[in-house]
N, C-alpha and C. Protein backbone atom coordinates (compact mmCIF):
# COMPACT_ATOMS: atom_id res chain seq x y z
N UNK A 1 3.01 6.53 4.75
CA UNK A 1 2.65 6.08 3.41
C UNK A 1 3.03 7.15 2.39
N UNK A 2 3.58 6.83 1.09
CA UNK A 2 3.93 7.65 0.39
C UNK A 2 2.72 8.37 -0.79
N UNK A 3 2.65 9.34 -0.89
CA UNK A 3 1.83 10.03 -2.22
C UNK A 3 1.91 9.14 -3.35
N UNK A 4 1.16 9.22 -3.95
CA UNK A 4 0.75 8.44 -5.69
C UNK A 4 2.20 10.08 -5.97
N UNK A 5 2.10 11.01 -5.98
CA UNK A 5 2.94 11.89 -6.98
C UNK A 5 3.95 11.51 -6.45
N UNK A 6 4.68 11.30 -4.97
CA UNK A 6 6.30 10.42 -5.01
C UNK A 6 6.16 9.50 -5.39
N UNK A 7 5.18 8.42 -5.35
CA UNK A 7 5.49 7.11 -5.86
C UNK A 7 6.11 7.19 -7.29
N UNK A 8 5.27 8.59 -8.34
CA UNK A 8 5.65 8.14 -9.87
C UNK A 8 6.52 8.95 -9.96
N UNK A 9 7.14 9.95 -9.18
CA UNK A 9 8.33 10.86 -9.76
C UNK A 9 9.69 9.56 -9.06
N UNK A 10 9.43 8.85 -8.03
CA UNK A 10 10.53 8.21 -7.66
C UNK A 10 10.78 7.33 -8.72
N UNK A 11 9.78 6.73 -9.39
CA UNK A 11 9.36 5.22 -10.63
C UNK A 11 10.62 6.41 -11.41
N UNK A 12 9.76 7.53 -12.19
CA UNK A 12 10.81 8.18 -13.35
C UNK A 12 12.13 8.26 -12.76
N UNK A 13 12.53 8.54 -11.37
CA UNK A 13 14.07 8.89 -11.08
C UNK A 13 14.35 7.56 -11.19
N UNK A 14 14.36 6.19 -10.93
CA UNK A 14 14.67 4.78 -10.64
C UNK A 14 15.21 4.99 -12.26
N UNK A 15 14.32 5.05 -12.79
CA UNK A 15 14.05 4.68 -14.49
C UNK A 15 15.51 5.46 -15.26
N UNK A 16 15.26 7.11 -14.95
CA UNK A 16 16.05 8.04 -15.83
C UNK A 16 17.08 8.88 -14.74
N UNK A 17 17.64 7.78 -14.14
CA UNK A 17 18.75 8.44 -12.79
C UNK A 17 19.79 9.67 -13.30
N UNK A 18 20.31 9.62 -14.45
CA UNK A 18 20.67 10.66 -14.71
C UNK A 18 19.98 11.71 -14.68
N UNK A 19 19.20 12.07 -14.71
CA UNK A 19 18.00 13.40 -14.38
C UNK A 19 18.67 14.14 -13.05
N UNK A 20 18.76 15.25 -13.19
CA UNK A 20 19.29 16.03 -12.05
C UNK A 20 17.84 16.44 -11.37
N UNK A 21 18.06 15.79 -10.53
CA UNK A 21 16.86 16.26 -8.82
C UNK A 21 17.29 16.19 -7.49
N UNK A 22 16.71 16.96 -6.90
CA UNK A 22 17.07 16.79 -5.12
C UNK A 22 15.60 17.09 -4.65
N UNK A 23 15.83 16.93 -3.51
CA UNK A 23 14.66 16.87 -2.17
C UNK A 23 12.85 16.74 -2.77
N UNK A 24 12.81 15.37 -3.34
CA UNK A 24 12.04 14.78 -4.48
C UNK A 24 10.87 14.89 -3.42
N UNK A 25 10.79 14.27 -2.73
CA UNK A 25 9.81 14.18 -1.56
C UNK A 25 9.21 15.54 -0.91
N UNK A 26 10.01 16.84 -0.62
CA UNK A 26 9.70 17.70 -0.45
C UNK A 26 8.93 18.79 -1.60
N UNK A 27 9.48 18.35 -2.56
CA UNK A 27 9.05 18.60 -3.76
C UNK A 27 7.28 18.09 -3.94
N UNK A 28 7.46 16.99 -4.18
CA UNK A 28 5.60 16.38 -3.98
C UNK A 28 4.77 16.82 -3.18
N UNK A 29 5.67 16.93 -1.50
CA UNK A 29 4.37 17.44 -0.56
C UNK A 29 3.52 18.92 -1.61
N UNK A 30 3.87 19.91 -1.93
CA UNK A 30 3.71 21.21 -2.41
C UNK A 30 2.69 20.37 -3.66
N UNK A 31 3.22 20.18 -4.48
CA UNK A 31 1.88 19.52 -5.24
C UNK A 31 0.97 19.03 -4.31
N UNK A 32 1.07 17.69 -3.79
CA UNK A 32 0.05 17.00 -2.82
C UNK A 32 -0.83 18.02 -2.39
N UNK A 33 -0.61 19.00 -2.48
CA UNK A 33 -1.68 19.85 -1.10
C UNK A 33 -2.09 21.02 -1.86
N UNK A 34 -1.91 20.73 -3.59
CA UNK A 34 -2.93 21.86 -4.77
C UNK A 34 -3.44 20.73 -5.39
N UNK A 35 -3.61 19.69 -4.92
CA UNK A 35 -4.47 18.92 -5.96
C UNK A 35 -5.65 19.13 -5.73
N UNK A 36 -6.71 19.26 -7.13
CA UNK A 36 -8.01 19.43 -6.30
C UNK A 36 -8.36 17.94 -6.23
N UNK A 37 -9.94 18.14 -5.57
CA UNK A 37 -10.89 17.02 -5.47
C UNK A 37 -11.25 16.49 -7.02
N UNK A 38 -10.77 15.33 -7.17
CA UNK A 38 -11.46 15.00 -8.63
C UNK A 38 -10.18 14.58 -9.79
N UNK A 39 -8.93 15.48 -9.27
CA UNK A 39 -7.71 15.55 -10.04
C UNK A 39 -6.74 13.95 -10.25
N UNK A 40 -7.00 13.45 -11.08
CA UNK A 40 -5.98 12.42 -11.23
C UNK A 40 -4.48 12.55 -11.58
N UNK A 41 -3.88 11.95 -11.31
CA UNK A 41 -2.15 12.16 -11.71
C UNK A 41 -2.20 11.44 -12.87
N UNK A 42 -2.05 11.69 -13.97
CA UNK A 42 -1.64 10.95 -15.03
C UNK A 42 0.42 10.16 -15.32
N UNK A 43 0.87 11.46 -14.92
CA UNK A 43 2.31 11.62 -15.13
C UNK A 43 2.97 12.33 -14.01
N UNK A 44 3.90 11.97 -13.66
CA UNK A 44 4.78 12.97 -12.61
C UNK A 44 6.30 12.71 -13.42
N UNK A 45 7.30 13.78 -12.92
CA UNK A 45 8.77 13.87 -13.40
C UNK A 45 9.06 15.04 -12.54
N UNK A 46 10.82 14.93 -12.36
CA UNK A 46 11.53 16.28 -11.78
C UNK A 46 12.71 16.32 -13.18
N UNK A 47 12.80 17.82 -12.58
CA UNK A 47 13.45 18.49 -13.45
C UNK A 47 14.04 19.56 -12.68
N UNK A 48 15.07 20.55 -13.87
CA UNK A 48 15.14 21.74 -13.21
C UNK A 48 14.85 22.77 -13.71
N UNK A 49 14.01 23.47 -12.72
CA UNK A 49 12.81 24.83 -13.70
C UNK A 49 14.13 26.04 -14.10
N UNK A 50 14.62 25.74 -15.16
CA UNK A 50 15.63 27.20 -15.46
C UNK A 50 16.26 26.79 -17.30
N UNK A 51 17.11 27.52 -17.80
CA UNK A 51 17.56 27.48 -18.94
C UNK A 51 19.15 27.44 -18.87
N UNK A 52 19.35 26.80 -18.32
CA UNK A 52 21.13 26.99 -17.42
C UNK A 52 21.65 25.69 -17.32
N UNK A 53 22.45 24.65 -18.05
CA UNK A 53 22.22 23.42 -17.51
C UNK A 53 23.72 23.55 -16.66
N UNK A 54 24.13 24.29 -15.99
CA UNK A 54 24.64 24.41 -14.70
C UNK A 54 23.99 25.32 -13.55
N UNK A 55 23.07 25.42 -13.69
CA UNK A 55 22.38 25.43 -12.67
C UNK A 55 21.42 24.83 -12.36
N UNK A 56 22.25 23.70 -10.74
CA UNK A 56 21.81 22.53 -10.53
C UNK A 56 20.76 22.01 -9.15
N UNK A 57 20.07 23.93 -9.14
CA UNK A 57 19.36 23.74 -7.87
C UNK A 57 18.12 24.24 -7.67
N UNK A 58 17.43 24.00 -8.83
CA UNK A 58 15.97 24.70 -8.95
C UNK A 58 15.24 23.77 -9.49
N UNK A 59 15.55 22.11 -8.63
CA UNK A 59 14.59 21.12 -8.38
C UNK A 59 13.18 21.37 -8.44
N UNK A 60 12.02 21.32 -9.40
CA UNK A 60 10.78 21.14 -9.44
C UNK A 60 10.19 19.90 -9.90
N UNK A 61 9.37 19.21 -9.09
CA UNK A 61 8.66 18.17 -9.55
C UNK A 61 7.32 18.82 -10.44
N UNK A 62 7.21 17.78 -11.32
CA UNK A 62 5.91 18.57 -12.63
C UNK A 62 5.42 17.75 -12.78
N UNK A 63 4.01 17.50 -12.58
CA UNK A 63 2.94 16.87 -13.02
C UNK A 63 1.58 17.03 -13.63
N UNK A 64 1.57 16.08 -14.67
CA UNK A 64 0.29 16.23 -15.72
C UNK A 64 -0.89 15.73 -15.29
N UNK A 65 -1.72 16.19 -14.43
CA UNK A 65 -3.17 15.85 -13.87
C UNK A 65 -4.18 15.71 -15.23
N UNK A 66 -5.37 15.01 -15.10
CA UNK A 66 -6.24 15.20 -15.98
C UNK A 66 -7.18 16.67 -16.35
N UNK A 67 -6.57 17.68 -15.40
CA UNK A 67 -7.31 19.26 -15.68
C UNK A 67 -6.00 19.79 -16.14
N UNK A 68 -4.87 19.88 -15.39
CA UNK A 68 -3.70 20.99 -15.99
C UNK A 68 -2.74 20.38 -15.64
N UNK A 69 -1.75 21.14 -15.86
CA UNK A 69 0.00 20.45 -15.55
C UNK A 69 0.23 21.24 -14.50
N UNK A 70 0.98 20.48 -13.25
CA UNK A 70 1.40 21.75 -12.32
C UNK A 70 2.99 21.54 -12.25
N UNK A 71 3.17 22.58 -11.21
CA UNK A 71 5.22 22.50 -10.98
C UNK A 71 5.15 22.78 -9.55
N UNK A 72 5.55 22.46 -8.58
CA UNK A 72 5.99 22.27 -7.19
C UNK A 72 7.35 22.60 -7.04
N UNK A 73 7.89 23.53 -6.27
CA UNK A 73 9.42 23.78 -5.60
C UNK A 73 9.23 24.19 -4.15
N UNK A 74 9.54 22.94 -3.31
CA UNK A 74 9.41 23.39 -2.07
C UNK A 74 10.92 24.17 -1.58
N UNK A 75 10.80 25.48 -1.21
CA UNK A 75 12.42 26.07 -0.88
C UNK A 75 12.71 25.86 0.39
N UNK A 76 14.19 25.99 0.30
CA UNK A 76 15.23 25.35 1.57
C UNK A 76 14.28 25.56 2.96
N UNK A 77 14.37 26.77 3.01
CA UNK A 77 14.01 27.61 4.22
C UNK A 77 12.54 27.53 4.87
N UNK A 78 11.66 27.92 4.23
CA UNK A 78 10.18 28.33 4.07
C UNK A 78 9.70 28.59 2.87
N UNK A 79 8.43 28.47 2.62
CA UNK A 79 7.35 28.48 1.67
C UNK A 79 7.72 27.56 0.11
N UNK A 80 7.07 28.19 -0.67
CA UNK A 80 7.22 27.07 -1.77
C UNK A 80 7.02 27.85 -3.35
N UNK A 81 7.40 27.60 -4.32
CA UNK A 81 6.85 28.04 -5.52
C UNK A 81 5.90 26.79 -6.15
N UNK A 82 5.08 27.74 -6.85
CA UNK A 82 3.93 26.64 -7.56
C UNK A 82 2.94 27.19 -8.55
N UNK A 83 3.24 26.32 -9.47
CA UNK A 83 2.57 27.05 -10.97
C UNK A 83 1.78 26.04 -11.14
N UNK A 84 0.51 26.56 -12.36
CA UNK A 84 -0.42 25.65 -12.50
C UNK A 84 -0.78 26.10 -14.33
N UNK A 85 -0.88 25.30 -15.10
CA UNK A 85 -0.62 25.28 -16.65
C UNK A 85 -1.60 24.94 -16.93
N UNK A 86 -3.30 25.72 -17.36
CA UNK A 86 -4.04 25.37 -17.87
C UNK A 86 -3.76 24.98 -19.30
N UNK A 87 -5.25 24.41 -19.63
CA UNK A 87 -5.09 23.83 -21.32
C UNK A 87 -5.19 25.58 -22.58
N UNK A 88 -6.22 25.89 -21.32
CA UNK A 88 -6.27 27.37 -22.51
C UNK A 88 -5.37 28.06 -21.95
N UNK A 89 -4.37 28.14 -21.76
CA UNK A 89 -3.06 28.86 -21.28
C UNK A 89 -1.86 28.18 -22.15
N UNK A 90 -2.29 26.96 -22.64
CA UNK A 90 -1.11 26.14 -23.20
C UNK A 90 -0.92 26.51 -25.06
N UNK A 91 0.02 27.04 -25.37
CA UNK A 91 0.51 27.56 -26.65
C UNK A 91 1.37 26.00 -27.62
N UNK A 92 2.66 25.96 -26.84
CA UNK A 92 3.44 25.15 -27.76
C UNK A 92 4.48 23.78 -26.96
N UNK A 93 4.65 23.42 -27.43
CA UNK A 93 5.97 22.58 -26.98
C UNK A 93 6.96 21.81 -27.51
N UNK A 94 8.37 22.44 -27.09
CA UNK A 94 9.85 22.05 -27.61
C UNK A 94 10.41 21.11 -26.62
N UNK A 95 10.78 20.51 -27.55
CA UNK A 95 11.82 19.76 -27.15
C UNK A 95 13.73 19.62 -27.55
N UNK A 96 14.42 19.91 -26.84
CA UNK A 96 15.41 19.80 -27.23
C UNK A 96 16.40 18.91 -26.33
N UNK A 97 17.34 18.68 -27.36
CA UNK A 97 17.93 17.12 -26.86
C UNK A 97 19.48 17.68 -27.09
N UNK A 98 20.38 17.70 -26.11
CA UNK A 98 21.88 18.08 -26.27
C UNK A 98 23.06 16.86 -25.84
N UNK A 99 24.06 17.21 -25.84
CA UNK A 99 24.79 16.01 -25.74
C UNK A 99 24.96 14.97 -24.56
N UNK A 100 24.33 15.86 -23.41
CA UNK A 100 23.94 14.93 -22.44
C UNK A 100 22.79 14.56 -21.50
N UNK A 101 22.32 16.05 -21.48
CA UNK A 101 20.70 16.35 -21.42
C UNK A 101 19.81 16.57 -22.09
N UNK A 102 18.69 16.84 -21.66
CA UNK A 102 17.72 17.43 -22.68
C UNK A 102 17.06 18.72 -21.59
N UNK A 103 16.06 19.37 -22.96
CA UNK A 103 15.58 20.38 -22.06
C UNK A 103 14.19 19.70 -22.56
N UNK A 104 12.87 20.15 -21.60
CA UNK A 104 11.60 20.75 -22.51
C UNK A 104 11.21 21.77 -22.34
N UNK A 105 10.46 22.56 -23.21
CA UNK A 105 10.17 23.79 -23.44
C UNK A 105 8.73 23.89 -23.43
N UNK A 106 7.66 24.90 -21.94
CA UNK A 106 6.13 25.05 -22.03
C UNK A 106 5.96 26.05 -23.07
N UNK A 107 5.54 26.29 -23.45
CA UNK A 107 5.00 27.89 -24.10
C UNK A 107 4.14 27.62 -23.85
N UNK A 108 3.29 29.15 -22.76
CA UNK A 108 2.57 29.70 -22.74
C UNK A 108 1.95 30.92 -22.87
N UNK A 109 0.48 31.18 -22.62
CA UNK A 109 0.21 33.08 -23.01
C UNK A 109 1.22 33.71 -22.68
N UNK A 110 1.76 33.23 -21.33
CA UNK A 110 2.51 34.75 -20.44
C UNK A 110 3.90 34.36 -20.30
N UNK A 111 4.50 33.10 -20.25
CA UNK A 111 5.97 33.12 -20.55
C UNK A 111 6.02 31.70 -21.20
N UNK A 112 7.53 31.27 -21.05
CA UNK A 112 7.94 30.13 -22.04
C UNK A 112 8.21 29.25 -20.51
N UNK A 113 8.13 27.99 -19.89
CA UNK A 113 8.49 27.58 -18.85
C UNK A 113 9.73 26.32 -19.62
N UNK A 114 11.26 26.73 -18.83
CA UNK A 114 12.13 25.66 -19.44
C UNK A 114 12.38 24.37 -17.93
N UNK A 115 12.26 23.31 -18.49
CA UNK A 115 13.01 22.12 -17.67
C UNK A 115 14.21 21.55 -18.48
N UNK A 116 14.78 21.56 -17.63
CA UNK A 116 16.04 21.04 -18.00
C UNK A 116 16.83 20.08 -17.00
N UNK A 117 18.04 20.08 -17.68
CA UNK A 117 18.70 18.36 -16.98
C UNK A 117 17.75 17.42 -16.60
N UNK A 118 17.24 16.79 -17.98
CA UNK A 118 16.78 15.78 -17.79
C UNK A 118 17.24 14.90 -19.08
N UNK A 119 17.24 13.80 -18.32
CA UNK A 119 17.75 12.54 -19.24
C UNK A 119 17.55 12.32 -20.39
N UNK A 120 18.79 12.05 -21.69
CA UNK A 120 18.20 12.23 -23.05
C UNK A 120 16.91 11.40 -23.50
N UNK A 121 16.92 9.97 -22.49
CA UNK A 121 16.49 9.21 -23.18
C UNK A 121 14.78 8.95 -22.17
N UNK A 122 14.64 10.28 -21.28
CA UNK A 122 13.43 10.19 -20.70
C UNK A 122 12.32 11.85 -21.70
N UNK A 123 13.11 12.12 -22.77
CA UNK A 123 12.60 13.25 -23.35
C UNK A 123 11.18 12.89 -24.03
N UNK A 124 11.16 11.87 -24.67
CA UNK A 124 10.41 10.79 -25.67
C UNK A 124 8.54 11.10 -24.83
N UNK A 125 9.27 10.12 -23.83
CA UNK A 125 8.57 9.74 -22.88
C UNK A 125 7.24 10.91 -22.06
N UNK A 126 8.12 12.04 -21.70
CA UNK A 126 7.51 13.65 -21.12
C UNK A 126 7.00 14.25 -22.51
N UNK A 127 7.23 14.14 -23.83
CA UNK A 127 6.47 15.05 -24.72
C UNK A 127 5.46 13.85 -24.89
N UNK A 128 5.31 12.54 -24.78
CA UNK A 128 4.21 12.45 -24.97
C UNK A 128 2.95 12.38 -24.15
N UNK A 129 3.67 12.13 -23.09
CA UNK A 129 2.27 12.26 -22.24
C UNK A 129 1.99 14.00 -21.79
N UNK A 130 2.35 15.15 -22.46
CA UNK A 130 2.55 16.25 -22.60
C UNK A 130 1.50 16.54 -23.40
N UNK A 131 1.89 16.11 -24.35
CA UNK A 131 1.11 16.46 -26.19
C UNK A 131 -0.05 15.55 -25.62
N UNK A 132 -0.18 14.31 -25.55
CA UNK A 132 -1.34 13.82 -25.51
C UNK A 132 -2.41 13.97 -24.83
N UNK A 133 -2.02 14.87 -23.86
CA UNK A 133 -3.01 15.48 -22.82
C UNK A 133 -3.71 16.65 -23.49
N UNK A 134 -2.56 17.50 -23.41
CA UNK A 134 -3.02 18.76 -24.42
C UNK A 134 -3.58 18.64 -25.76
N UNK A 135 -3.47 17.74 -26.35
CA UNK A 135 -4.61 17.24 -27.74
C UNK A 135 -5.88 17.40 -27.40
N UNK A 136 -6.23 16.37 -26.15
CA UNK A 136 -7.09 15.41 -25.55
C UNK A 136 -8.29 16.86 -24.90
N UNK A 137 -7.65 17.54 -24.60
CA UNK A 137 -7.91 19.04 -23.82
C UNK A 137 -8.31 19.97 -25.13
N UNK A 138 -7.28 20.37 -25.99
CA UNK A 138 -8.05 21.38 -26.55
C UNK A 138 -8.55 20.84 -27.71
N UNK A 139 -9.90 20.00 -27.47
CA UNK A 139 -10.40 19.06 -28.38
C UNK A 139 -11.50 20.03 -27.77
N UNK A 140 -11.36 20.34 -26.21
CA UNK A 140 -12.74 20.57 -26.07
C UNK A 140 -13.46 21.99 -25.87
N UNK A 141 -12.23 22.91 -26.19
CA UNK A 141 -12.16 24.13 -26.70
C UNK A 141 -13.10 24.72 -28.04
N UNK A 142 -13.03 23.30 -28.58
CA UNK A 142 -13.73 23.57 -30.14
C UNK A 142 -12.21 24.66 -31.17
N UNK A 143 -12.71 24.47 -32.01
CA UNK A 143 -11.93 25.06 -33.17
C UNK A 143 -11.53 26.58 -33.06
N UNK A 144 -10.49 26.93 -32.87
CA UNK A 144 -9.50 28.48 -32.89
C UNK A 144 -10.07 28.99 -34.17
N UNK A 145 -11.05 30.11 -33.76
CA UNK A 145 -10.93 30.99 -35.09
C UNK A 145 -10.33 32.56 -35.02
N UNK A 146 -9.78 33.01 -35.95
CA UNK A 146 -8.91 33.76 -36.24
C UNK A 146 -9.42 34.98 -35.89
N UNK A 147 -9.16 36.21 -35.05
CA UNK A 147 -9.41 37.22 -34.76
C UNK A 147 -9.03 38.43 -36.02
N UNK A 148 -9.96 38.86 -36.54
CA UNK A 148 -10.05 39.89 -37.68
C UNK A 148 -10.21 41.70 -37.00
C-alpha cells in the first residue's frame, strides 16, 4: 500500500510532469518515518534542493504538515538527508519564475533553502499552500515586537 505522502507527491508529478524528480518513492519513505503522531500532510511536492538548474540530482520530496514543513532525500547508497522548517524558524518566501522553471525560495533564521526545477505553472500552487500555512501559524505567535 502506498503512503498518503507518495500518493500526493505522485498526484503533483501526474499534474506538473515537467518538474525534475527521481526516486519519488524513496524519497517519501524518509519523510514517512519523521512524521510525528498527530501530523497531517496538508501538501507534498518534489523538487531539487540546490540553486543550479543543471543540477539534476538532489531530488527532495517537501512537505507541508499541519506543525512544520519538512524535506526528505533518501541517498543512493545509505542514509538520508532531512530537514524540518518550523513556523518560528520561518522568515520569508520567494518565488521566482524563469523561462522554463521556477525556483522557490525558504528563508530562514539559519539559511535560505532553494527548490528548484520545478514547473512554471506548479509555482502558484506551492506558494500558496506555503504562505497559507505560515499565516495560519504565526497567528499564534502573537504580534513581533521590536527588540530595542
Amino acid at each position: 500500500m502506498e503512503s498518503l505522502v507518495y500518493q500526493q507527491v505522485k498526484k503533483f508529478k501526474q499534474k506538473y510532469p515537467m518538474t525534475i524528480s527521481w526516486r519519488l518513492k524513496a524519497h517519501c519513505k524518509v519523510i514517512d518515518q519523521h512524521l510525528n503522531p498527530g501530523e497531517e500532510v496538508r501538501f507534498a511536492f518534489a523538487a531539487q534542493k540546490n540553486n543550479n538548474p543543471l543540477d539534476i540530482i538532489t531530488t527532495y520530496v517537501i512537505v507541508v504538515t499541519n506543525k512544520r514543513i519538512i524535506l526528505g532525500q533518501k541517498r543512493m547508497l545509505f542514509g538520508y538527508f532531512f530537514t524540518s522548517i518550523t513556523p518560528d524558524l520561518f522568515n520569508d518566501l520567494k518565488v521566482k519564475m524563469g523561462l522554463i522553471w521556477g525556483t522557490v525560495i525558504i528563508d530562514t533564521v539559519r539559511e535560505k533553502v532553494f527548490l528548484s526545477n520545478i514547473q512554471r505553472e506548479a509555482l502558484d500552487e506551492i506558494e500558496t499552500a506555503i504562505s497559507e500555512y505560515m499565516m495560519e501559524e504565526k497567528i499564534k505567535y502573537g504580534p513581533m515586537k521590536p527588540k530595542c
